[in-house]
PDB file of N, CA and C in Angstrom:
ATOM      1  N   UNK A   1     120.279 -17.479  75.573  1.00  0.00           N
ATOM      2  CA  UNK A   1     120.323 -16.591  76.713  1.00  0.00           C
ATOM      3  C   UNK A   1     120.822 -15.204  76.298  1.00  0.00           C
ATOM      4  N   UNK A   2     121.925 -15.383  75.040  1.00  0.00           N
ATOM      5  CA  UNK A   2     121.930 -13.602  75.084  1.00  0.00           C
ATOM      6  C   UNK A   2     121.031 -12.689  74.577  1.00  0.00           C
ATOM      7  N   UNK A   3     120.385 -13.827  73.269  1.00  0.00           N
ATOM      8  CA  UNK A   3     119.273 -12.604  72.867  1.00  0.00           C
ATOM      9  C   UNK A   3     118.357 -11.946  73.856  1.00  0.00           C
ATOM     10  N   UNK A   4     117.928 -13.141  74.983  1.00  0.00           N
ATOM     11  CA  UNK A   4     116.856 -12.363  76.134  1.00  0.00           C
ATOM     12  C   UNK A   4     118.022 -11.370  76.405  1.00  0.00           C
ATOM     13  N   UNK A   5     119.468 -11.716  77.217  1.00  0.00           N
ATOM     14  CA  UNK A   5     119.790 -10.516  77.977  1.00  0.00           C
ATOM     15  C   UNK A   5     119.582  -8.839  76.632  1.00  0.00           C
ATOM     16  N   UNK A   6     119.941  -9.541  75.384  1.00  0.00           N
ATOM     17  CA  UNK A   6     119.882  -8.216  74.667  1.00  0.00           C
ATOM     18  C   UNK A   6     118.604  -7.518  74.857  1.00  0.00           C
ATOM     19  N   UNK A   7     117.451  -8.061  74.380  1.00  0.00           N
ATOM     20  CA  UNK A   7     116.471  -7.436  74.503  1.00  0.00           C
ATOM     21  C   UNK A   7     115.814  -7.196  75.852  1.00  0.00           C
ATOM     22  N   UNK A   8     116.922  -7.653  77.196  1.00  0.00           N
ATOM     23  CA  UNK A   8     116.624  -6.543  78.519  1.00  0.00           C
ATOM     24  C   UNK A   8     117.412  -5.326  78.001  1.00  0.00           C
ATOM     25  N   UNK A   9     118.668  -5.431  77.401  1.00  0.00           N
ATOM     26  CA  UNK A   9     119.693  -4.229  77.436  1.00  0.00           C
ATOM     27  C   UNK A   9     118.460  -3.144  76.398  1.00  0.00           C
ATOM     28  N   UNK A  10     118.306  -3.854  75.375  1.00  0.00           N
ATOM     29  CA  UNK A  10     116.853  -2.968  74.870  1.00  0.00           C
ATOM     30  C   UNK A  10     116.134  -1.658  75.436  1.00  0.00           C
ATOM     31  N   UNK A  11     115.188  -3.041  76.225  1.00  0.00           N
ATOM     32  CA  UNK A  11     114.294  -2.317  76.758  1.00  0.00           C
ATOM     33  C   UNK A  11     114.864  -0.774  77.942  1.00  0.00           C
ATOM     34  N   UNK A  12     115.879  -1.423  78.705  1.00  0.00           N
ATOM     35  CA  UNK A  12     116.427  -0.553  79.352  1.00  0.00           C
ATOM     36  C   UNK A  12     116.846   0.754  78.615  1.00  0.00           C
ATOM     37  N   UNK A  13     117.271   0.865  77.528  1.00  0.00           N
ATOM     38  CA  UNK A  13     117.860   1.669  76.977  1.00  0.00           C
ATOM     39  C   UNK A  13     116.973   2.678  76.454  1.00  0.00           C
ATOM     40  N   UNK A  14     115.650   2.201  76.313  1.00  0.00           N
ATOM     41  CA  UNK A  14     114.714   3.147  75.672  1.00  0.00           C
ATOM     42  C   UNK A  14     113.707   3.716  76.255  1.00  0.00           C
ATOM     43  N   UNK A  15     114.114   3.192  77.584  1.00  0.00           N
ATOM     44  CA  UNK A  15     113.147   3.575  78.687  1.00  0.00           C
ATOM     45  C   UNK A  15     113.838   5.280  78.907  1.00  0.00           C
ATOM     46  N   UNK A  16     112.646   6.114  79.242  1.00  0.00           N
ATOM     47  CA  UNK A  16     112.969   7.427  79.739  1.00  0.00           C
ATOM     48  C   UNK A  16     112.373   7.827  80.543  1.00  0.00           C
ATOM     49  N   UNK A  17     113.117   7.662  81.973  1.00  0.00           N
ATOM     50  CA  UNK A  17     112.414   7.782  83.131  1.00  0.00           C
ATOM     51  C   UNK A  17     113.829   8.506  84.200  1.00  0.00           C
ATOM     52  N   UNK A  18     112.821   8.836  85.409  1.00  0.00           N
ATOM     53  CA  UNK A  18     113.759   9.503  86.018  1.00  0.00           C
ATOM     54  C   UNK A  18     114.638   9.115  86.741  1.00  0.00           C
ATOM     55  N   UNK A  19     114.650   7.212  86.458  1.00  0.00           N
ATOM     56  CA  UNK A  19     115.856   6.884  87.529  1.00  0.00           C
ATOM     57  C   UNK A  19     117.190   6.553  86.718  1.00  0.00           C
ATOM     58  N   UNK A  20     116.987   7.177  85.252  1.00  0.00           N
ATOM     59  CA  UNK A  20     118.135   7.054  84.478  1.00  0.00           C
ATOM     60  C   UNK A  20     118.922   8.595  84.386  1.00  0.00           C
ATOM     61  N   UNK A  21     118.577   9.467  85.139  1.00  0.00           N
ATOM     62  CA  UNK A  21     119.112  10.598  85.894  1.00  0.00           C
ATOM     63  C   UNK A  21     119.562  10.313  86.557  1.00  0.00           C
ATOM     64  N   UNK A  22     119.281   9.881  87.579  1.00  0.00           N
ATOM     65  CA  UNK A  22     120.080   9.264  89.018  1.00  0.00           C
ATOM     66  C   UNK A  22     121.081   8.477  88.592  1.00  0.00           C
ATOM     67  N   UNK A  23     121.078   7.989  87.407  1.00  0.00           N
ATOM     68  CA  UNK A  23     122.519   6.970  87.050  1.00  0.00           C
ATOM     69  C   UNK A  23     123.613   7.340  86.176  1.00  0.00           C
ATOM     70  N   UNK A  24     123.360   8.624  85.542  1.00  0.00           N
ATOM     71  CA  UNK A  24     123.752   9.132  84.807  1.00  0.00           C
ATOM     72  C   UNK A  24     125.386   9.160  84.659  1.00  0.00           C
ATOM     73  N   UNK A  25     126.037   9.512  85.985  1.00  0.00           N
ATOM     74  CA  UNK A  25     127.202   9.652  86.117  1.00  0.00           C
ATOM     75  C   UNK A  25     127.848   8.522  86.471  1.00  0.00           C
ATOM     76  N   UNK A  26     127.200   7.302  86.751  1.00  0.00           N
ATOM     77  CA  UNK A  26     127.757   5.701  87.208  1.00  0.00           C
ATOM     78  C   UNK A  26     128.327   5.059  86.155  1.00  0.00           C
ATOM     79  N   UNK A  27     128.970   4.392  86.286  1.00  0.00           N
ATOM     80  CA  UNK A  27     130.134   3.462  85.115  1.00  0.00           C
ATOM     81  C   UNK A  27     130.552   2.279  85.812  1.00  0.00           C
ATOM     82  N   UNK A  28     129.828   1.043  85.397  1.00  0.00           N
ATOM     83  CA  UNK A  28     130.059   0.395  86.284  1.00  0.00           C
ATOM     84  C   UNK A  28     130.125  -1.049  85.119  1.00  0.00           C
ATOM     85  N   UNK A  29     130.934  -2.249  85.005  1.00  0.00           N
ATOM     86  CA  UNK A  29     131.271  -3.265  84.702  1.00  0.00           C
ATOM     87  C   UNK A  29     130.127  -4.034  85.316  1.00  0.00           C
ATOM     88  N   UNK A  30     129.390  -5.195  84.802  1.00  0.00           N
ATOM     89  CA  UNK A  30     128.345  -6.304  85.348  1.00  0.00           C
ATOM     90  C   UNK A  30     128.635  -7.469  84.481  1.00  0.00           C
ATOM     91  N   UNK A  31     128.971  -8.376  85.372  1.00  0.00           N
ATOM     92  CA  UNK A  31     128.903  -9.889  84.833  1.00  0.00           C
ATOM     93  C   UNK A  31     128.218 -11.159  85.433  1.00  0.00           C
ATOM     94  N   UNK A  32     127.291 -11.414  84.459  1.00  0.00           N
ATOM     95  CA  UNK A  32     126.275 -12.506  84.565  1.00  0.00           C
ATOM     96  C   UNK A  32     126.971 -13.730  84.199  1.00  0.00           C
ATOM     97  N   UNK A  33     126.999 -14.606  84.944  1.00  0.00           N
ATOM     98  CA  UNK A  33     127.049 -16.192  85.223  1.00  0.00           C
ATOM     99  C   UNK A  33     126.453 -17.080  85.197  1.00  0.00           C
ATOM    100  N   UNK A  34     126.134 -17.618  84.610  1.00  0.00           N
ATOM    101  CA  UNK A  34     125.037 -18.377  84.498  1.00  0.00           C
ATOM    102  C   UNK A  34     125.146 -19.865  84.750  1.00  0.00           C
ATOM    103  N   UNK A  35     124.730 -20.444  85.648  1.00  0.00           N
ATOM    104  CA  UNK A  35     125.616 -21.783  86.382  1.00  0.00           C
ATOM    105  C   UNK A  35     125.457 -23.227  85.360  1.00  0.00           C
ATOM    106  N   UNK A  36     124.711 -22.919  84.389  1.00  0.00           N
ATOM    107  CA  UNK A  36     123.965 -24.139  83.303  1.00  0.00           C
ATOM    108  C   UNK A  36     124.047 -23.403  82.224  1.00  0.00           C
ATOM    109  N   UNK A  37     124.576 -22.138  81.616  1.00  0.00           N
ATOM    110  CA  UNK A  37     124.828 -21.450  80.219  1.00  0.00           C
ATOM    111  C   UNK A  37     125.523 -20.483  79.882  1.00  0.00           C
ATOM    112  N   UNK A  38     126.891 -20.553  80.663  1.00  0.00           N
ATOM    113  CA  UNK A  38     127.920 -19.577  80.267  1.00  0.00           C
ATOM    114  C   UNK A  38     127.734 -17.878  80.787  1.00  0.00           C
ATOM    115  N   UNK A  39     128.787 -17.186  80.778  1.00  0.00           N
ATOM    116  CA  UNK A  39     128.988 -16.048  81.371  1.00  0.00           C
ATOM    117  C   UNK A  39     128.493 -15.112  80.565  1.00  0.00           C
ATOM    118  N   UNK A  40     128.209 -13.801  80.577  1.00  0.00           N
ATOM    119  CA  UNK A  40     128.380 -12.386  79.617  1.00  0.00           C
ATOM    120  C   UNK A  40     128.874 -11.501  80.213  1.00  0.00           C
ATOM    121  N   UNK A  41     128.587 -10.481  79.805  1.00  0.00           N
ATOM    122  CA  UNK A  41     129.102  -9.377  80.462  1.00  0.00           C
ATOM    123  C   UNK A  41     128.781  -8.127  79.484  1.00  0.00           C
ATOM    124  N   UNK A  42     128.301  -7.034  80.148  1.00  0.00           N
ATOM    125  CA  UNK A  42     128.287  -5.701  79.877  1.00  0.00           C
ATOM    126  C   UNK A  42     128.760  -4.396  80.391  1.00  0.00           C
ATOM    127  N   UNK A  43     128.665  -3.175  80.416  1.00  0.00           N
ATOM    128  CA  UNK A  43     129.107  -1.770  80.811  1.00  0.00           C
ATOM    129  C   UNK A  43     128.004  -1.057  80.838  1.00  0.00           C
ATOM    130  N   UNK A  44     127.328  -0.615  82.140  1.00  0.00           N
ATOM    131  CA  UNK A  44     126.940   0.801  82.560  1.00  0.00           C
ATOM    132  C   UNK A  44     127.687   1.849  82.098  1.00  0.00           C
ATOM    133  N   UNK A  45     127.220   2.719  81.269  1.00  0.00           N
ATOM    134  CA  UNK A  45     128.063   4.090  80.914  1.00  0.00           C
ATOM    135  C   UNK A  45     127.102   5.219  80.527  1.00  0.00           C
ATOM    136  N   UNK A  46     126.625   6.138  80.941  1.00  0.00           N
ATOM    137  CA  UNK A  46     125.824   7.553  80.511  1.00  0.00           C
ATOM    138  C   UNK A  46     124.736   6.600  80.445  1.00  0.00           C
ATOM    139  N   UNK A  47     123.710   6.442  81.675  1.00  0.00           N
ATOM    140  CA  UNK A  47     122.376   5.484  81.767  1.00  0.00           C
ATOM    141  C   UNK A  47     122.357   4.868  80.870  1.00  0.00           C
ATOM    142  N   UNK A  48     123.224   4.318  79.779  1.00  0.00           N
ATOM    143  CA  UNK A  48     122.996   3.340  78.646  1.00  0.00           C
ATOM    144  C   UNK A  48     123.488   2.058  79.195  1.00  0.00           C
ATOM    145  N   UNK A  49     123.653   0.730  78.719  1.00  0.00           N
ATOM    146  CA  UNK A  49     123.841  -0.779  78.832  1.00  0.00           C
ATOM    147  C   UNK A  49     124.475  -0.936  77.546  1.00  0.00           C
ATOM    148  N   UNK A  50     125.659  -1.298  77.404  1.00  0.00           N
ATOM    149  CA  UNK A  50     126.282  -1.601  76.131  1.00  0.00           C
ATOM    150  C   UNK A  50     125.767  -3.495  75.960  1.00  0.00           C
ATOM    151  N   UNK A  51     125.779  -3.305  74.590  1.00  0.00           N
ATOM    152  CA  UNK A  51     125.729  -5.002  74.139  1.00  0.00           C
ATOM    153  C   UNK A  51     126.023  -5.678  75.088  1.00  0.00           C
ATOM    154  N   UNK A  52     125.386  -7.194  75.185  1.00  0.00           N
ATOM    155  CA  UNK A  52     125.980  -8.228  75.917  1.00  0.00           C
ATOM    156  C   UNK A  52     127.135  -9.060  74.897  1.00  0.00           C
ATOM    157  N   UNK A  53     127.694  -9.122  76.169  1.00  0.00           N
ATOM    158  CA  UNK A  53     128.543  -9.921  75.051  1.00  0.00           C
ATOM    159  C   UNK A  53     129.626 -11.092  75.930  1.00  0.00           C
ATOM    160  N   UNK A  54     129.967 -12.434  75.345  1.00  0.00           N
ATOM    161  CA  UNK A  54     130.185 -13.494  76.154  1.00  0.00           C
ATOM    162  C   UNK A  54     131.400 -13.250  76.602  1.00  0.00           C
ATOM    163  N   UNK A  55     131.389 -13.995  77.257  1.00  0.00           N
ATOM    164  CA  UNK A  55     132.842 -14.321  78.459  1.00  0.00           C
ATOM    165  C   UNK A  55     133.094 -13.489  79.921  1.00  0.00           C
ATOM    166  N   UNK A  56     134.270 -14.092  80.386  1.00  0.00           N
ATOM    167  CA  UNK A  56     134.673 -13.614  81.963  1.00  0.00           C
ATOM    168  C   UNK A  56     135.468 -12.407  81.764  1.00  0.00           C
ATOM    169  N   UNK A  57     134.746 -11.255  82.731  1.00  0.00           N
ATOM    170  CA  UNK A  57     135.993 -10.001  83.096  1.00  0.00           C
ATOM    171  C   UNK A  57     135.756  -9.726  84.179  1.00  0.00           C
ATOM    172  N   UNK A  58     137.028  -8.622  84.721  1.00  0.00           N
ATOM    173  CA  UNK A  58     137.007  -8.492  86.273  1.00  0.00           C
ATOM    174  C   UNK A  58     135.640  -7.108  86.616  1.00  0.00           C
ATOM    175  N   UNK A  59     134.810  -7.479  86.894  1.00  0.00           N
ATOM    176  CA  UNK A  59     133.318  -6.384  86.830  1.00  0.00           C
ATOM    177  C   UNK A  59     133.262  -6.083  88.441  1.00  0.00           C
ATOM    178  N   UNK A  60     132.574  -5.004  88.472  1.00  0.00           N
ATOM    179  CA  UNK A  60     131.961  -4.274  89.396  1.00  0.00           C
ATOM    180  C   UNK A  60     130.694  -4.849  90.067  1.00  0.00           C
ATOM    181  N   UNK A  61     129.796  -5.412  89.444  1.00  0.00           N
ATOM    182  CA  UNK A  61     128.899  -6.120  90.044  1.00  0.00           C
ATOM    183  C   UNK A  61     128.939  -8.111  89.184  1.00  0.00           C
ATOM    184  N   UNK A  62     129.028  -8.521  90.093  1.00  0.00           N
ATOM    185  CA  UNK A  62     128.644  -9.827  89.514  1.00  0.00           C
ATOM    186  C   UNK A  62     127.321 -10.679  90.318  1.00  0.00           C
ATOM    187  N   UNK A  63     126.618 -11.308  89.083  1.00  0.00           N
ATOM    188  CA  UNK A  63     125.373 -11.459  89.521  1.00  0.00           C
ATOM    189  C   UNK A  63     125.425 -13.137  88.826  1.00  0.00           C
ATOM    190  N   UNK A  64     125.453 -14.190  89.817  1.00  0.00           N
ATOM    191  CA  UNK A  64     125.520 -15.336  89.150  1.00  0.00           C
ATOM    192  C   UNK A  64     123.899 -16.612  90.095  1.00  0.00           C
ATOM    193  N   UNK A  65     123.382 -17.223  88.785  1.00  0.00           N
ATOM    194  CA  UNK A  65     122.239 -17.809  89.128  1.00  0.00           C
ATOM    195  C   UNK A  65     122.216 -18.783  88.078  1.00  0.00           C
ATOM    196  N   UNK A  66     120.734 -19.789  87.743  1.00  0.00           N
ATOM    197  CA  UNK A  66     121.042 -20.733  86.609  1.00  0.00           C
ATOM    198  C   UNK A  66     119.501 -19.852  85.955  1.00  0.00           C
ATOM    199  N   UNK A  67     119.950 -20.663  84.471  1.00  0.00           N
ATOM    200  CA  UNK A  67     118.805 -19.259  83.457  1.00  0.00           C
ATOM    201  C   UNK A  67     117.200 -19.610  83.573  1.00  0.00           C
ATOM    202  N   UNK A  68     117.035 -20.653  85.212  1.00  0.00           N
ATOM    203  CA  UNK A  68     115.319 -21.019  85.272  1.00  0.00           C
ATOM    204  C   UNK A  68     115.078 -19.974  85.937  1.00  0.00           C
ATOM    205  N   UNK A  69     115.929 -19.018  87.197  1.00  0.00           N
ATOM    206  CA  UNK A  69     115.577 -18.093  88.105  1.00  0.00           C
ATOM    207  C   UNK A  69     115.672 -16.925  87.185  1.00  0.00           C
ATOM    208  N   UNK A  70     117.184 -16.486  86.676  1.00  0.00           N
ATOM    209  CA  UNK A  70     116.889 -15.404  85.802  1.00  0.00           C
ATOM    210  C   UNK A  70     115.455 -15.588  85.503  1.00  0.00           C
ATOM    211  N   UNK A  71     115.317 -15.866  84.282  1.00  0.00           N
ATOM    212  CA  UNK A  71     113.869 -15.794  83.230  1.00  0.00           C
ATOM    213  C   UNK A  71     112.853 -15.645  84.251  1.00  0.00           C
ATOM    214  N   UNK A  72     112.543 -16.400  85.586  1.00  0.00           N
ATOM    215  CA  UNK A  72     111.940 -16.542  86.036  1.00  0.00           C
ATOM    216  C   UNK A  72     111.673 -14.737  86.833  1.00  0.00           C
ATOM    217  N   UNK A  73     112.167 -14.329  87.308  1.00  0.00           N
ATOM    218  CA  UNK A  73     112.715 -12.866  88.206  1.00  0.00           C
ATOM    219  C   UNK A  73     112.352 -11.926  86.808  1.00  0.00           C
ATOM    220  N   UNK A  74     112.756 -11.788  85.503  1.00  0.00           N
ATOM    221  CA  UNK A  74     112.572 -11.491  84.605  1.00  0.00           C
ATOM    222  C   UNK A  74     111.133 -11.488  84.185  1.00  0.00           C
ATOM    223  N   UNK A  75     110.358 -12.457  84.185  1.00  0.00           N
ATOM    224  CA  UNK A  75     109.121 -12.328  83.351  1.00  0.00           C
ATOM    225  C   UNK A  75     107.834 -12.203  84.889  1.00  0.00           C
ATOM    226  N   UNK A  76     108.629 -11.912  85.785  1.00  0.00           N
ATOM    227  CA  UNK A  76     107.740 -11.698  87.300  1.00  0.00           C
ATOM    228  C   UNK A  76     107.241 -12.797  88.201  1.00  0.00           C
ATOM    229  N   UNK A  77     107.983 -14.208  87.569  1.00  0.00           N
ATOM    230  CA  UNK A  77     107.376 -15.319  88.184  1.00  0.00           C
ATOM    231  C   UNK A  77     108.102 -15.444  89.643  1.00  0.00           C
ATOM    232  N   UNK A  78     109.167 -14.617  90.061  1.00  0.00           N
ATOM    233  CA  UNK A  78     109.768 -15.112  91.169  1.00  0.00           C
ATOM    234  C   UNK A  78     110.210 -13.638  91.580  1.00  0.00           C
ATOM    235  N   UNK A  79     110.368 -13.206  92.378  1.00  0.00           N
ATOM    236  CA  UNK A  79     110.814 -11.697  92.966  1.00  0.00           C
ATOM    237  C   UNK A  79     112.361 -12.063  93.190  1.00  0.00           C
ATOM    238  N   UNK A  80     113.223 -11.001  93.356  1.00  0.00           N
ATOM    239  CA  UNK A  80     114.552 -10.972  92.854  1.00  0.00           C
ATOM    240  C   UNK A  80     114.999 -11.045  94.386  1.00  0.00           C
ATOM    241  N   UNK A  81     114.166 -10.208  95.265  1.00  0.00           N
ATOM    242  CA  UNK A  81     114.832 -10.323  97.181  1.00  0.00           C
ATOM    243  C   UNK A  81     114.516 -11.569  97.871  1.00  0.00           C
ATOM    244  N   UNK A  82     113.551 -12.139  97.177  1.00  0.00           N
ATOM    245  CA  UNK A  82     113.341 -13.833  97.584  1.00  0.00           C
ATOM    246  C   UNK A  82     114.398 -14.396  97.175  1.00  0.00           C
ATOM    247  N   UNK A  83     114.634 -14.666  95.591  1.00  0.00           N
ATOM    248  CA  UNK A  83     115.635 -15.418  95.002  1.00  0.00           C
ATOM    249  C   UNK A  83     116.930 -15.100  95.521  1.00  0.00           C
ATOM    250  N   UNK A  84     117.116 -13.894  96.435  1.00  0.00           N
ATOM    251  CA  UNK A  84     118.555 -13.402  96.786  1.00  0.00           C
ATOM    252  C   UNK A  84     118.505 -14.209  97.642  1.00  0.00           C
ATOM    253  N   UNK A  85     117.807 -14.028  98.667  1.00  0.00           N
ATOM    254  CA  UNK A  85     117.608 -14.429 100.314  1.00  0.00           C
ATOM    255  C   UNK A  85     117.648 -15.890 100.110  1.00  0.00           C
ATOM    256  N   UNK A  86     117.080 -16.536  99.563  1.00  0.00           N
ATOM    257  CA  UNK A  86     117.309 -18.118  99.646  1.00  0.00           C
ATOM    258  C   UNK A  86     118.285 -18.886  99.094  1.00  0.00           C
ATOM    259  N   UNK A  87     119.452 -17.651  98.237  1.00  0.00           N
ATOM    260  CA  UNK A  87     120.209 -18.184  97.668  1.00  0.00           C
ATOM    261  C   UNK A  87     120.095 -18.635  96.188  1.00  0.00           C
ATOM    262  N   UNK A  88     119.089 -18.601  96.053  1.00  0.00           N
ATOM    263  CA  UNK A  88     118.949 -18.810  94.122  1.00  0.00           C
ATOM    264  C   UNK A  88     119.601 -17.773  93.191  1.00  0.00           C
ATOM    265  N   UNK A  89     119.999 -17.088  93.309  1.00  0.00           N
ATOM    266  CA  UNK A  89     120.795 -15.706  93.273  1.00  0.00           C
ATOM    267  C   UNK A  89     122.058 -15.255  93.773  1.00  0.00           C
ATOM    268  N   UNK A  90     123.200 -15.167  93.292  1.00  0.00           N
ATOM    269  CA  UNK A  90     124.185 -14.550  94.145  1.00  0.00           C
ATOM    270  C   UNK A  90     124.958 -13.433  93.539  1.00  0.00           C
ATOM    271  N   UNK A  91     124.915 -12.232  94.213  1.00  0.00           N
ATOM    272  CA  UNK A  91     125.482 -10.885  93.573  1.00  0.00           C
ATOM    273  C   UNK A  91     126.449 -10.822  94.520  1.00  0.00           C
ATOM    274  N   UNK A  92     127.674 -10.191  93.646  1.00  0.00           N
ATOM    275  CA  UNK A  92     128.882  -9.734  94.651  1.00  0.00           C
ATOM    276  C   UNK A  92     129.275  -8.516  93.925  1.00  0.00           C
ATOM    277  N   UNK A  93     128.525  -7.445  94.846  1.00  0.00           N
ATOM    278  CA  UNK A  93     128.374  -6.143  94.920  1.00  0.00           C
ATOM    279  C   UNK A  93     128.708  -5.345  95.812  1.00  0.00           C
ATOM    280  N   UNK A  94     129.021  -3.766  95.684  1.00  0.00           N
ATOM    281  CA  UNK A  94     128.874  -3.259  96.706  1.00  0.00           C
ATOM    282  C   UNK A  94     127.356  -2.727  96.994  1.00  0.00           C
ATOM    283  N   UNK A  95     126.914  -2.615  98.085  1.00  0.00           N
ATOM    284  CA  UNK A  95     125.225  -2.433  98.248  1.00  0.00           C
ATOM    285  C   UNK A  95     124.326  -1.757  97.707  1.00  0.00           C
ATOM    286  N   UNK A  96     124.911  -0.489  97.417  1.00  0.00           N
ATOM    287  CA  UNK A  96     124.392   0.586  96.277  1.00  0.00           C
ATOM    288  C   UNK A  96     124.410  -0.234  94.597  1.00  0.00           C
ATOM    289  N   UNK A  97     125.630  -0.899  94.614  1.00  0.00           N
ATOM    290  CA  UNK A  97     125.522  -1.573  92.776  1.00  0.00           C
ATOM    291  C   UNK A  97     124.436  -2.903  93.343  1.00  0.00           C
ATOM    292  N   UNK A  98     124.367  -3.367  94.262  1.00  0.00           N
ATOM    293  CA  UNK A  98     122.868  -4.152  94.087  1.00  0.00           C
ATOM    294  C   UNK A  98     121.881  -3.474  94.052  1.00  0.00           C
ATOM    295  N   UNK A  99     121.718  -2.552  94.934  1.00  0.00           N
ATOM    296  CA  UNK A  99     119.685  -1.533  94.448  1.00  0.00           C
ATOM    297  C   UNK A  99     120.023  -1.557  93.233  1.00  0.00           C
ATOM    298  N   UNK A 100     120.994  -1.191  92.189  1.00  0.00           N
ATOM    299  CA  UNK A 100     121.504  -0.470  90.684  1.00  0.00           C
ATOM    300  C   UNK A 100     120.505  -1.833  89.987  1.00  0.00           C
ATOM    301  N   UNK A 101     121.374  -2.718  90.314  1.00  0.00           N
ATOM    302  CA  UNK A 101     121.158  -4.270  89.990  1.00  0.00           C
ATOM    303  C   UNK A 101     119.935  -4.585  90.063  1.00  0.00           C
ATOM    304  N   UNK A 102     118.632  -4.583  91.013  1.00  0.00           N
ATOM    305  CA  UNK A 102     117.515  -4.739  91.237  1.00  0.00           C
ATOM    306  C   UNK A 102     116.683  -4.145  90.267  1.00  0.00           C
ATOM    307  N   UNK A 103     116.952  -2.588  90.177  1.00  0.00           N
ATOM    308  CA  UNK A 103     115.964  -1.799  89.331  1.00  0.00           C
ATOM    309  C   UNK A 103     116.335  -2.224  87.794  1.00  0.00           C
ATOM    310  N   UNK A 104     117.600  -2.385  87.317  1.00  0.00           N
ATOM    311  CA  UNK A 104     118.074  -2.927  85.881  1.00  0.00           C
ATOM    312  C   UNK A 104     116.957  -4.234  85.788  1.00  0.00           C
ATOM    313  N   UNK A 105     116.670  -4.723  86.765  1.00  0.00           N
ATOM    314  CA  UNK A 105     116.217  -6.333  86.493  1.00  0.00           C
ATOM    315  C   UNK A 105     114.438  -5.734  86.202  1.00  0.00           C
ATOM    316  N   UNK A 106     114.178  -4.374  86.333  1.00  0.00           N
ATOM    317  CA  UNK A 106     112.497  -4.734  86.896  1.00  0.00           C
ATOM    318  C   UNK A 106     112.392  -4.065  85.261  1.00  0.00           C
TER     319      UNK A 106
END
């Protein structure tokens, strides 16, 4: 599971688009849970995604699910506002760090 999350932190990072302007000044802690493969956690800082890297900290957004929905939301097999809404998904955010959260995932 971390190499996928790395190579989202990747892709994100090399993307140059204009909604990494809009994030520019955000700094924000995210920790993934994973209910069948352990926790990670990373840092929003200057539109970049630092390494994933394992274990529990006190984060700004937490986003906890098991790694069939991730992957699944990830490779487009399942949409991320379905998986919220039915509960396959649970973020504890403030509402603005979930849109943040949504677009990181696409």
């Amino acid at each position: 599971m971390k190499e996928m999350l790395q190579e989202l932190v990747k892709k994100f990072n090399e993307k140059d688009d204009e909604r990494k302007e809009k994030i520019k000044d955000l700094k924000r802690s995210i920790l993934l849970r994973f209910t069948d493969n352990g926790v990670y956690h990373m840092y929003l800082e200057n539109a970049r995604l630092s390494d994933v890297e394992e274990g529990e900290i006190e984060a700004d957004i937490v986003l906890e699910t098991d790694t069939k929905t991730f992957r699944d939301i990830v490779e487009g097999k399942e949409d991320a506002l379905t998986a919220y809404i039915t509960k396959k998904i649970r973020i504890k955010a403030k509402l603005m760090d979930k849109l943040l959260l949504s677009d990181l995932l696409k």
